[in-house]
Protein backbone atom coordinates (compact mmCIF):
# COMPACT_ATOMS: atom_id res chain seq x y z
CA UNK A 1 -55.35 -29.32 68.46
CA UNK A 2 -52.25 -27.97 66.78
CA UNK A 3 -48.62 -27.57 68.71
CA UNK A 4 -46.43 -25.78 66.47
CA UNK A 5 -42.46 -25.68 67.60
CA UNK A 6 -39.72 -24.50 65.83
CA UNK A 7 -36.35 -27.33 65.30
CA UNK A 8 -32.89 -25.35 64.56
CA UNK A 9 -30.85 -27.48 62.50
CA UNK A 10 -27.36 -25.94 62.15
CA UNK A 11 -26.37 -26.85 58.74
CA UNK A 12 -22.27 -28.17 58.35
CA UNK A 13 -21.79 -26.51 55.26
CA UNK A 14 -19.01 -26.51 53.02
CA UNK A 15 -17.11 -23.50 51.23
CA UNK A 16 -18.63 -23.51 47.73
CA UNK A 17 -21.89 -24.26 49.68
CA UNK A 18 -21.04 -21.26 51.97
CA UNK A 19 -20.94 -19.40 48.86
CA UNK A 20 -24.11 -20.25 47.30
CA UNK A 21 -26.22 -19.84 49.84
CA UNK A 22 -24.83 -16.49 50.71
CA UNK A 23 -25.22 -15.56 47.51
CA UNK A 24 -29.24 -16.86 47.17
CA UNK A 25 -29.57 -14.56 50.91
CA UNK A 26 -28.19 -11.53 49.15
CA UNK A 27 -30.69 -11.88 46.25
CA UNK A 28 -33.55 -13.01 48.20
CA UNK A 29 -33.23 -9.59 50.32
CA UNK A 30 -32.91 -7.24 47.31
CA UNK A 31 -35.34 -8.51 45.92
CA UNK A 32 -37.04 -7.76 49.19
CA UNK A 33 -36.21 -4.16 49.36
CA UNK A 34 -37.00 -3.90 45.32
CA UNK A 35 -40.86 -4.99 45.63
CA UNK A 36 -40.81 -2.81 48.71
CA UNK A 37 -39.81 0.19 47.20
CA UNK A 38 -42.53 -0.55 44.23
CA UNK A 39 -45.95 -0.67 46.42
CA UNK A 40 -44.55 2.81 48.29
CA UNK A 41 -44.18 4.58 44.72
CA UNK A 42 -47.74 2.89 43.69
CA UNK A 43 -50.08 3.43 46.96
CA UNK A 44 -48.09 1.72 49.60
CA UNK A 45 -50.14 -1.21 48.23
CA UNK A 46 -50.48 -4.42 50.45
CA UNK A 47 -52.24 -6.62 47.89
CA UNK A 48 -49.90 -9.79 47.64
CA UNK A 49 -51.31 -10.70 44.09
CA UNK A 50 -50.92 -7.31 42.54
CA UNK A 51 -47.36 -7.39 43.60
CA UNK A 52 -46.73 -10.78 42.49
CA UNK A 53 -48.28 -9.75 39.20
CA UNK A 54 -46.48 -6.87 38.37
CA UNK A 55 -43.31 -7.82 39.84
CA UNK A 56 -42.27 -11.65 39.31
CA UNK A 57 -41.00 -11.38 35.78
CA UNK A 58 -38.85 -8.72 37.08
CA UNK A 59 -37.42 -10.91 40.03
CA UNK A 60 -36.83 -14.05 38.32
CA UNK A 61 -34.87 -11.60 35.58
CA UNK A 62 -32.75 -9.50 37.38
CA UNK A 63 -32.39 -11.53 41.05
CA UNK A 64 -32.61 -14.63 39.48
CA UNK A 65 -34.36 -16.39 42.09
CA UNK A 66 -36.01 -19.55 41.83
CA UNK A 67 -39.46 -19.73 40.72
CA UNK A 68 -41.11 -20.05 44.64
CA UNK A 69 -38.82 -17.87 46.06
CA UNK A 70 -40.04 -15.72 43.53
CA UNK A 71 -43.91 -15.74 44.66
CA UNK A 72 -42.63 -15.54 48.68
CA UNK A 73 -41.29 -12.27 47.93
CA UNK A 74 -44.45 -10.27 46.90
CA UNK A 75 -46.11 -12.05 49.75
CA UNK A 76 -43.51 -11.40 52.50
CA UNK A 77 -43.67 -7.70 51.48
CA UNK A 78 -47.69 -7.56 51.51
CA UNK A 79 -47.42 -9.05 55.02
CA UNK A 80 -45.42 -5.94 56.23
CA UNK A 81 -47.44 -3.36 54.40
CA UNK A 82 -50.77 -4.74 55.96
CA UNK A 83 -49.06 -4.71 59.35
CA UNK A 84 -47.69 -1.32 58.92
CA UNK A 85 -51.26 0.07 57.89
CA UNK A 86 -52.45 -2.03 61.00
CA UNK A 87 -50.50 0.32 63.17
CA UNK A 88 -51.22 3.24 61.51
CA UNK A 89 -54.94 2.95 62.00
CA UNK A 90 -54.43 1.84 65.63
CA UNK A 91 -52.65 4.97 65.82
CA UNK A 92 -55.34 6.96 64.68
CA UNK A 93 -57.41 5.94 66.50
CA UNK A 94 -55.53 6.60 69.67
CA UNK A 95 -54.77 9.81 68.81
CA UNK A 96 -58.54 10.35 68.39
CA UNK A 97 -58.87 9.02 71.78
CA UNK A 98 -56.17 11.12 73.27
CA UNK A 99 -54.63 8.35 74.20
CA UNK A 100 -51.00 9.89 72.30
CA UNK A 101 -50.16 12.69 70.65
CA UNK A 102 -47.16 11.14 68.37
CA UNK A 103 -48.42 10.15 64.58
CA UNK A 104 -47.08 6.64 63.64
CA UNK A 105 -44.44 6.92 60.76
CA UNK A 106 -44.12 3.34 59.53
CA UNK A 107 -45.44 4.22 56.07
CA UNK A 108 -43.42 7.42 55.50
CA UNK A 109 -40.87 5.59 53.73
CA UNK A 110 -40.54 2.02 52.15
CA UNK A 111 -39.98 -0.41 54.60
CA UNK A 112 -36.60 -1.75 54.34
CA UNK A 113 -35.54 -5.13 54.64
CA UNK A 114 -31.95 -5.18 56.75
CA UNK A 115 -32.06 -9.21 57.47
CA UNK A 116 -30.87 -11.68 54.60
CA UNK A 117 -33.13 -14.52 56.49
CA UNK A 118 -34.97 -16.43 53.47
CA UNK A 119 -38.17 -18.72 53.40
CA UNK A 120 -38.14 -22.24 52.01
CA UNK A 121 -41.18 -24.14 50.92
CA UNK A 122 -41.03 -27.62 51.98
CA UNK A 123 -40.94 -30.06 48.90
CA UNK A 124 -40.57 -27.11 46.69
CA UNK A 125 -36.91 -25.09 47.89
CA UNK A 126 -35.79 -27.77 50.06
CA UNK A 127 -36.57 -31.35 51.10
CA UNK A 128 -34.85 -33.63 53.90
CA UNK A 129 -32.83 -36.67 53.20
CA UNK A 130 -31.20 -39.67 55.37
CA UNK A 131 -28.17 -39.78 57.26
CA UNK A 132 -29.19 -36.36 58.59
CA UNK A 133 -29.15 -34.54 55.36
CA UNK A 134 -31.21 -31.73 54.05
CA UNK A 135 -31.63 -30.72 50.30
CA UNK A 136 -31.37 -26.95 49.86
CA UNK A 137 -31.95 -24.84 46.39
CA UNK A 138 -29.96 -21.66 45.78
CA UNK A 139 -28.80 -19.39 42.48
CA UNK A 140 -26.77 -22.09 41.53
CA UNK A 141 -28.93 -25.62 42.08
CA UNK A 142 -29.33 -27.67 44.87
CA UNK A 143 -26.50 -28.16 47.22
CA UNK A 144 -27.01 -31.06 49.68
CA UNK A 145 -25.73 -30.70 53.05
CA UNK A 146 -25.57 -32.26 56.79
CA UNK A 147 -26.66 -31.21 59.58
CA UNK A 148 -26.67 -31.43 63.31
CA UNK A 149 -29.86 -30.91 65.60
CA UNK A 150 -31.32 -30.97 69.20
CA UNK A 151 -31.76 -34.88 69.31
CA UNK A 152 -35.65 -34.16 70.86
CA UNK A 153 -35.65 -31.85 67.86
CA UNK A 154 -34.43 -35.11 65.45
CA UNK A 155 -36.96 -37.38 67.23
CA UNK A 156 -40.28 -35.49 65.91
CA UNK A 157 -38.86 -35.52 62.44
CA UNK A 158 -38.32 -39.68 62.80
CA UNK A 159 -42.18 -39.97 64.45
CA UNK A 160 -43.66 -38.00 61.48
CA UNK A 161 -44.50 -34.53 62.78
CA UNK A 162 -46.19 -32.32 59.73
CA UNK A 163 -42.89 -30.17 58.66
CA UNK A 164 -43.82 -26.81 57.25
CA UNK A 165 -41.80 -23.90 56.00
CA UNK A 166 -38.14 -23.15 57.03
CA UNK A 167 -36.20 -19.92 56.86
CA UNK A 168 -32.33 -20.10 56.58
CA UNK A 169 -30.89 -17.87 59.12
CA UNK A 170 -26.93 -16.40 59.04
CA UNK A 171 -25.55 -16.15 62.60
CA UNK A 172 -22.62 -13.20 60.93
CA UNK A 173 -20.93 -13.29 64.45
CA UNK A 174 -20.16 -17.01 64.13
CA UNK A 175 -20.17 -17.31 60.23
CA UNK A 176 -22.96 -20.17 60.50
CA UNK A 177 -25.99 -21.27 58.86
CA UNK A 178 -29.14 -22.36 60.09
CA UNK A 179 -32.66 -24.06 59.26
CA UNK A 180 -35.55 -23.07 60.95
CA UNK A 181 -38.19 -25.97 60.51
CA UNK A 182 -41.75 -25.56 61.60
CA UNK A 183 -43.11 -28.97 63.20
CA UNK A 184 -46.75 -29.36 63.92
CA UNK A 185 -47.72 -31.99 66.07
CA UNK A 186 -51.40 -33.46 66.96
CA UNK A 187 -51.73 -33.12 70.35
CA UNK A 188 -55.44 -33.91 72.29
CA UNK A 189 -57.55 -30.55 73.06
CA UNK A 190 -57.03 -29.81 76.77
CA UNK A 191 -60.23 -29.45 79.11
CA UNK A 192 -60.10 -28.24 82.67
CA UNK A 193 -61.50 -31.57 84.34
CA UNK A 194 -58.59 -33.07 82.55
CA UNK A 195 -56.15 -31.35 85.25
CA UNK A 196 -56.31 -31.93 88.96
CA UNK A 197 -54.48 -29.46 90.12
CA UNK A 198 -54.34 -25.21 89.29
CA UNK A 199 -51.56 -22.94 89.99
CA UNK A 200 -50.94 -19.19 88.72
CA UNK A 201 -48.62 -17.46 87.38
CA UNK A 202 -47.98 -13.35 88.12
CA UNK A 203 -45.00 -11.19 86.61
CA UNK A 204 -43.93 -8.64 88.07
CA UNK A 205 -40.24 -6.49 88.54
CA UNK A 206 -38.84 -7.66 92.08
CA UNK A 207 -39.46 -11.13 90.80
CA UNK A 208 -39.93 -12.08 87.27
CA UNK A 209 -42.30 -14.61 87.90
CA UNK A 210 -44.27 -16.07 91.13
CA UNK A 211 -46.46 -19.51 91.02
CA UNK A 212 -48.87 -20.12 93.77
CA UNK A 213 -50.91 -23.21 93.90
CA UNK A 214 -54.34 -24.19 95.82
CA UNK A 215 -52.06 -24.87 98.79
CA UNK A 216 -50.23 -21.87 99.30
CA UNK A 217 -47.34 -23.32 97.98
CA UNK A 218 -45.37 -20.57 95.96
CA UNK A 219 -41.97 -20.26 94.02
CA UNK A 220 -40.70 -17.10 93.67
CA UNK A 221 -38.07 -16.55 90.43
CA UNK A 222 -35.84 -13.35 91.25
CA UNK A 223 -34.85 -11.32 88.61
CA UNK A 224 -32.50 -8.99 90.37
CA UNK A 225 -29.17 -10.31 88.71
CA UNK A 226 -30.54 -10.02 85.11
CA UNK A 227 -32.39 -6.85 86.35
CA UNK A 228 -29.06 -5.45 87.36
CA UNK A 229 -27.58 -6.62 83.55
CA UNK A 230 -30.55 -5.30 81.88
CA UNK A 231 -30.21 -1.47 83.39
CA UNK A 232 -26.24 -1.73 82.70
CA UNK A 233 -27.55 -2.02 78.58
CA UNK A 234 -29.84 0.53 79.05
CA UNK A 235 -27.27 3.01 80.43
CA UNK A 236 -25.08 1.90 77.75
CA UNK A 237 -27.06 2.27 74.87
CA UNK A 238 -27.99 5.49 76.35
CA UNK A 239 -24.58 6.73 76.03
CA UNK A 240 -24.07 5.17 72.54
CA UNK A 241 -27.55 6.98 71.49
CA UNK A 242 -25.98 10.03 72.73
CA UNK A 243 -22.38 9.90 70.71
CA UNK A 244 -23.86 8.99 67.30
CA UNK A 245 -21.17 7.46 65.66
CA UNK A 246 -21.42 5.20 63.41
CA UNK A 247 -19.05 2.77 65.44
CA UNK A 248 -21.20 3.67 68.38
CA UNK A 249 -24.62 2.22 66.04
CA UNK A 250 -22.40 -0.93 64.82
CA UNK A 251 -22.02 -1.40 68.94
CA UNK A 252 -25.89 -0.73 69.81
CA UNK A 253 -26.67 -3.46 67.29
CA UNK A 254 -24.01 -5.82 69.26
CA UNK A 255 -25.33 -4.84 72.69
CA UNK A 256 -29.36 -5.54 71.27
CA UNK A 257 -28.57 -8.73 70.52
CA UNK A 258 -26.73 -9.61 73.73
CA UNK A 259 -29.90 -8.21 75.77
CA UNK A 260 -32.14 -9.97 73.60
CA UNK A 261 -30.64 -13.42 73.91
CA UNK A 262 -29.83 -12.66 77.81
CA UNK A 263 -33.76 -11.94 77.85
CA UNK A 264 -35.08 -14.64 75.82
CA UNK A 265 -32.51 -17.47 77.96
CA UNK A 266 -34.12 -16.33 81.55
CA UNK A 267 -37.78 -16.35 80.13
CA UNK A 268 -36.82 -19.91 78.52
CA UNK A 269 -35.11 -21.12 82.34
CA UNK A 270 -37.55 -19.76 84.08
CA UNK A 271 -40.75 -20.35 81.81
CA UNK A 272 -39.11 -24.58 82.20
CA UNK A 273 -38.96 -24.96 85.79
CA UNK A 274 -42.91 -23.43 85.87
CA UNK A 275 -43.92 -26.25 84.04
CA UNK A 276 -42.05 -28.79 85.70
CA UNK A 277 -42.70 -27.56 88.78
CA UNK A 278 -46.52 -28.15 87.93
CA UNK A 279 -47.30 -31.12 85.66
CA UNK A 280 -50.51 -31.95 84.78
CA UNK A 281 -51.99 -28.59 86.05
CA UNK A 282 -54.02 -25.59 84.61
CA UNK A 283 -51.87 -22.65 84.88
CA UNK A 284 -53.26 -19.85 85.28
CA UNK A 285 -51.50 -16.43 83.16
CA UNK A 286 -52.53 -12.71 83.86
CA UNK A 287 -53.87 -11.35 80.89
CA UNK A 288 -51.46 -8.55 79.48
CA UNK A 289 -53.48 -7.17 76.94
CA UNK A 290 -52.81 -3.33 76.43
CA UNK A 291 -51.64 -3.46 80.24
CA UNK A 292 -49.47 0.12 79.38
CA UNK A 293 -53.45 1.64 79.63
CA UNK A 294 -54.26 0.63 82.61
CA UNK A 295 -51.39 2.42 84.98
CA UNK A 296 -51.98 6.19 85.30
CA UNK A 297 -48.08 6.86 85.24
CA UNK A 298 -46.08 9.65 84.98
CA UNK A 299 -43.17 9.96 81.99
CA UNK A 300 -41.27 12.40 80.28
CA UNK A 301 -40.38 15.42 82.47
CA UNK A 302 -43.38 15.20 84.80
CA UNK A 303 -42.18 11.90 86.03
CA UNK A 304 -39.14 11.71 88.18
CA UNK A 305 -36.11 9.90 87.73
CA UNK A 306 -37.78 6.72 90.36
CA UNK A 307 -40.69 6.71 88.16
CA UNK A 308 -39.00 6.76 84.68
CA UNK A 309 -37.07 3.64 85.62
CA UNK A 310 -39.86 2.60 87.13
CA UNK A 311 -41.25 3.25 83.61
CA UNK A 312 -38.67 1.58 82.02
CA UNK A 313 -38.57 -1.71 83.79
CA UNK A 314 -42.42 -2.03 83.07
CA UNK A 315 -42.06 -1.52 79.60
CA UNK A 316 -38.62 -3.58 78.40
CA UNK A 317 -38.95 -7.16 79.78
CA UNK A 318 -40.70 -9.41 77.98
CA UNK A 319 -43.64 -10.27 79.76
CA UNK A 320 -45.48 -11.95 76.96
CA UNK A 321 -42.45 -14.20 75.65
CA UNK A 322 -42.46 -15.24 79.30
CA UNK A 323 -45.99 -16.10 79.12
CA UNK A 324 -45.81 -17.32 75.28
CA UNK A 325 -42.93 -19.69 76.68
CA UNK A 326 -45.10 -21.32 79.38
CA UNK A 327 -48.06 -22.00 77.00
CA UNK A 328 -46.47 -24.38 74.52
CA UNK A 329 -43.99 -25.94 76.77
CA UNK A 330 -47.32 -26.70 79.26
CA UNK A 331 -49.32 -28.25 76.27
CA UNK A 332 -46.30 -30.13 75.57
CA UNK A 333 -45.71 -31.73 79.20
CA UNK A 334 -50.28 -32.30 79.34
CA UNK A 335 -50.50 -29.11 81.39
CA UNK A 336 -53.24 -26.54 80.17
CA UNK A 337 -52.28 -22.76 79.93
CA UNK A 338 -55.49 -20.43 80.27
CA UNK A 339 -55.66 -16.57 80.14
CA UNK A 340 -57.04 -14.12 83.27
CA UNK A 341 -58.12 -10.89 83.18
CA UNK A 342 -56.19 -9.89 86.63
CA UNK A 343 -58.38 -6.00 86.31
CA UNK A 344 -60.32 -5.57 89.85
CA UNK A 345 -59.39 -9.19 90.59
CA UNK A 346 -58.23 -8.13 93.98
CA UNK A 347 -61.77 -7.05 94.92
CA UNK A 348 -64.35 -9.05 92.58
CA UNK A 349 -66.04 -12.51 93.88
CA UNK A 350 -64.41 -15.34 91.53
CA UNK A 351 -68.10 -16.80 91.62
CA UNK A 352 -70.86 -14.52 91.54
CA UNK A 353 -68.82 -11.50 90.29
CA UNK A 354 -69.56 -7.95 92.64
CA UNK A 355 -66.50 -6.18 93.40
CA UNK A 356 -65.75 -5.18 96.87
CA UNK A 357 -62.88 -4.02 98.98
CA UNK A 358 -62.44 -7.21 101.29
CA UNK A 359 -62.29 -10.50 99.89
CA UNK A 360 -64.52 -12.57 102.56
CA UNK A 361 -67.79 -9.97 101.89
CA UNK A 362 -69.68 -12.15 99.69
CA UNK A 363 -71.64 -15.24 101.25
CA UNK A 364 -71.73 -17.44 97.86
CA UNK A 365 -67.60 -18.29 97.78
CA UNK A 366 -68.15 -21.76 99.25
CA UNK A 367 -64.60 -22.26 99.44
CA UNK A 368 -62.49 -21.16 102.04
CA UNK A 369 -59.72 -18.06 101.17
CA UNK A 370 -56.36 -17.75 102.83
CA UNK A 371 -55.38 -14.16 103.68
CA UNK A 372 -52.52 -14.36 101.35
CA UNK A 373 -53.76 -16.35 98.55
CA UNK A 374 -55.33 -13.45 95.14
CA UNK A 375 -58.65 -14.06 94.05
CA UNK A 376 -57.92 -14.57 90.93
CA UNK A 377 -56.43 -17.61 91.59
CA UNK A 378 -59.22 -18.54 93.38
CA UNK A 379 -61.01 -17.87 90.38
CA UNK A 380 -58.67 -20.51 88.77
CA UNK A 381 -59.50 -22.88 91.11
CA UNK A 382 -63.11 -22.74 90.63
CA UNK A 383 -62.38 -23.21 87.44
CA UNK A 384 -63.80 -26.89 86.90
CA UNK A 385 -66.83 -25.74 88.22
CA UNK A 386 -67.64 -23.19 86.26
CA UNK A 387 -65.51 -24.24 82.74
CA UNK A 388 -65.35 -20.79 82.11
CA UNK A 389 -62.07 -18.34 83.10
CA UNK A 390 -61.53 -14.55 83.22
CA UNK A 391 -65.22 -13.29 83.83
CA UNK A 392 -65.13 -10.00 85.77
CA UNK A 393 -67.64 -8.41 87.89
């Protein structure tokens, strides 16, 4: 199978180098918001090869962008319109359903494109050289410049990991550059007699993240602190919402990155010591797929202030980074990350299926059940028996 990871190389860039590749982010994103602009007036069109038709003489004329950046650009705009008429129909079909009342309004405008962030072909708009160099094309030619990596990072591109497409990212706090490479490496398909031991995984708001194993053995990762920094955002941007200034939005867009980064930094800590905690284990993950159905809850007015935070700390963690975090660092340490449906778990036999209110009711669990230990990780357990995970009753 296929481990994709991304390598950050932060590029040590001089000031005519600055310049240029400033200058090719600049284009690059009007270009962006030109093409995007063109399928709204024509259709809100999502075809990638009638925009690339109609459009490319027009880029490489007035934007001046090199001949592949030219192609990315009708593509990277046909990738948001199909994802934006995803959503709408998803949306229709809720509404159908009676599942919301609002009407998605993705497509009521153009989409516009805020981020300078480019894409580089490999080979084609950039290439790596020795002494930790990398080749990079902009407006003005190629500009050659070093770089400085995470030396794991360095390491795959020595052993001769497939390198795919980069994007060159501007950190405007900082005033830096950076290359994000794509590295797929080969790694053996995972089976579940491969792994002798299981252990699973729950999220939750008390505590971010609990692991229990076969022998009642469980780590419990507290998320009160960040919890506590979280809300004090929330109140904040609450208060910016409220003033509507446009110092007040310049601050929002300050404060959304600091929550995002505080966010992504716990799930990466705490997503690390899982899988070191557990090598060479299947770990079981609680499937969160459309997990805001499930929970008859209250919101708006009807809900109290409790539930509405309640509400709140449900819906704005990142429960499936956390999870997405877990899976590729286990395949890269030989652990195995599988998916469970966790719905009527707490009542359904992990080997025959029924569903009852006691977990000791059904004579065919050969395998004895602590009190305190969910059946769904029983269910894991039995998973070299059966080779199959996440059947419900």
């Amino acid at each position: 199978m296929k481990q994709l990871i991304i390598a950050k190389l932060k590029l040590q860039t001089t000031s005519g180098q600055f310049q240029a590749l400033r200058a090719t982010q600049m284009a690059y994103r009007d270009a962006l918001n030109a093409v995007s602009r063109y399928a709204f007036e024509h259709g809100k069109m999502s075809n990638q090869r009638t925009l690339q038709r109609e459009m490319y003489a027009e880029i490489r004329a007035k934007y001046h962008l090199p001949a592949q950046m030219a192609c990315n650009v009708p593509r990277q705009v046909g990738a948001t319109y199909k994802t934006l008429w995803t959503k709408v129909k998803q949306n229709a079909a809720h509404r159908q359903a009676g599942r919301t009342k609002k009407r998605y309004k993705g497509l009521d405008k153009p989409p516009k494109y805020v981020s300078p962030t480019l894409t580089y072909n490999y080979h084609h708009d950039y290439s790596l050289k020795q002494d930790a160099q990398v080749s990079l094309l902009t407006l003005e030619g190629r500009v050659i410049v070093p770089y400085t990596a995470y030396s794991p990072h360095v390491a795959l591109l020595g052993e001769g990991a497939h390198i795919g497409a980069a994007r060159l990212w501007y950190d405007k706090p900082k005033k830096q550059f950076y290359l994000l490479l794509s590295l797929e490496m080969a790694r053996a398909e995972p089976t579940p007699q491969d792994h002798a031991h299981v252990v699973g995984v729950d999220v939750g708001q008390r505590y971010l993240a609990v692991s229990t194993d076969t022998e009642q053995h469980s780590h419990f990762y507290s998320g009160k602190a960040v919890r506590a920094k979280a809300d004090h955002y929330a109140r904040l941007r609450k208060r910016l919402q409220k003033k509507g200034t446009r110092s007040a939005t310049r601050r929002m867009i300050v404060i959304s990155g600091r929550e995002r980064r505080l966010k992504q930094d716990r799930n990466h800590r705490i997503s690390r010591r899982i899988v070191d905690a557990h090598p060479q284990s299947i770990i079981g993950l609680e499937d969160l797929t459309q997990i805001r159905e499930h929970p008859k809850r209250k919101h708006g007015k009807k809900a109290t202030k409790k539930q509405r935070r309640a509400n709140r700390h449900a819906s704005h963690w990142a429960f499936a980074q956390l999870q997405s975090y877990i899976a590729y660092k286990a395949l890269l340490t030989g652990s195995m990350a599988v998916k469970v449906d966790a719905h009527y778990t707490s009542q359904a036999c992990p080997r025959c299926g029924p569903t009852a209110p006691t977990k000791d009711c059904c004579s065919c669990v050969r395998v004895a059940i602590p009190a305190s230990m969910p059946i769904w990780l029983v269910r894991a357990t039995l998973l070299s028996e059966r080779c199959s995970f996440g059947k419900t009753g």
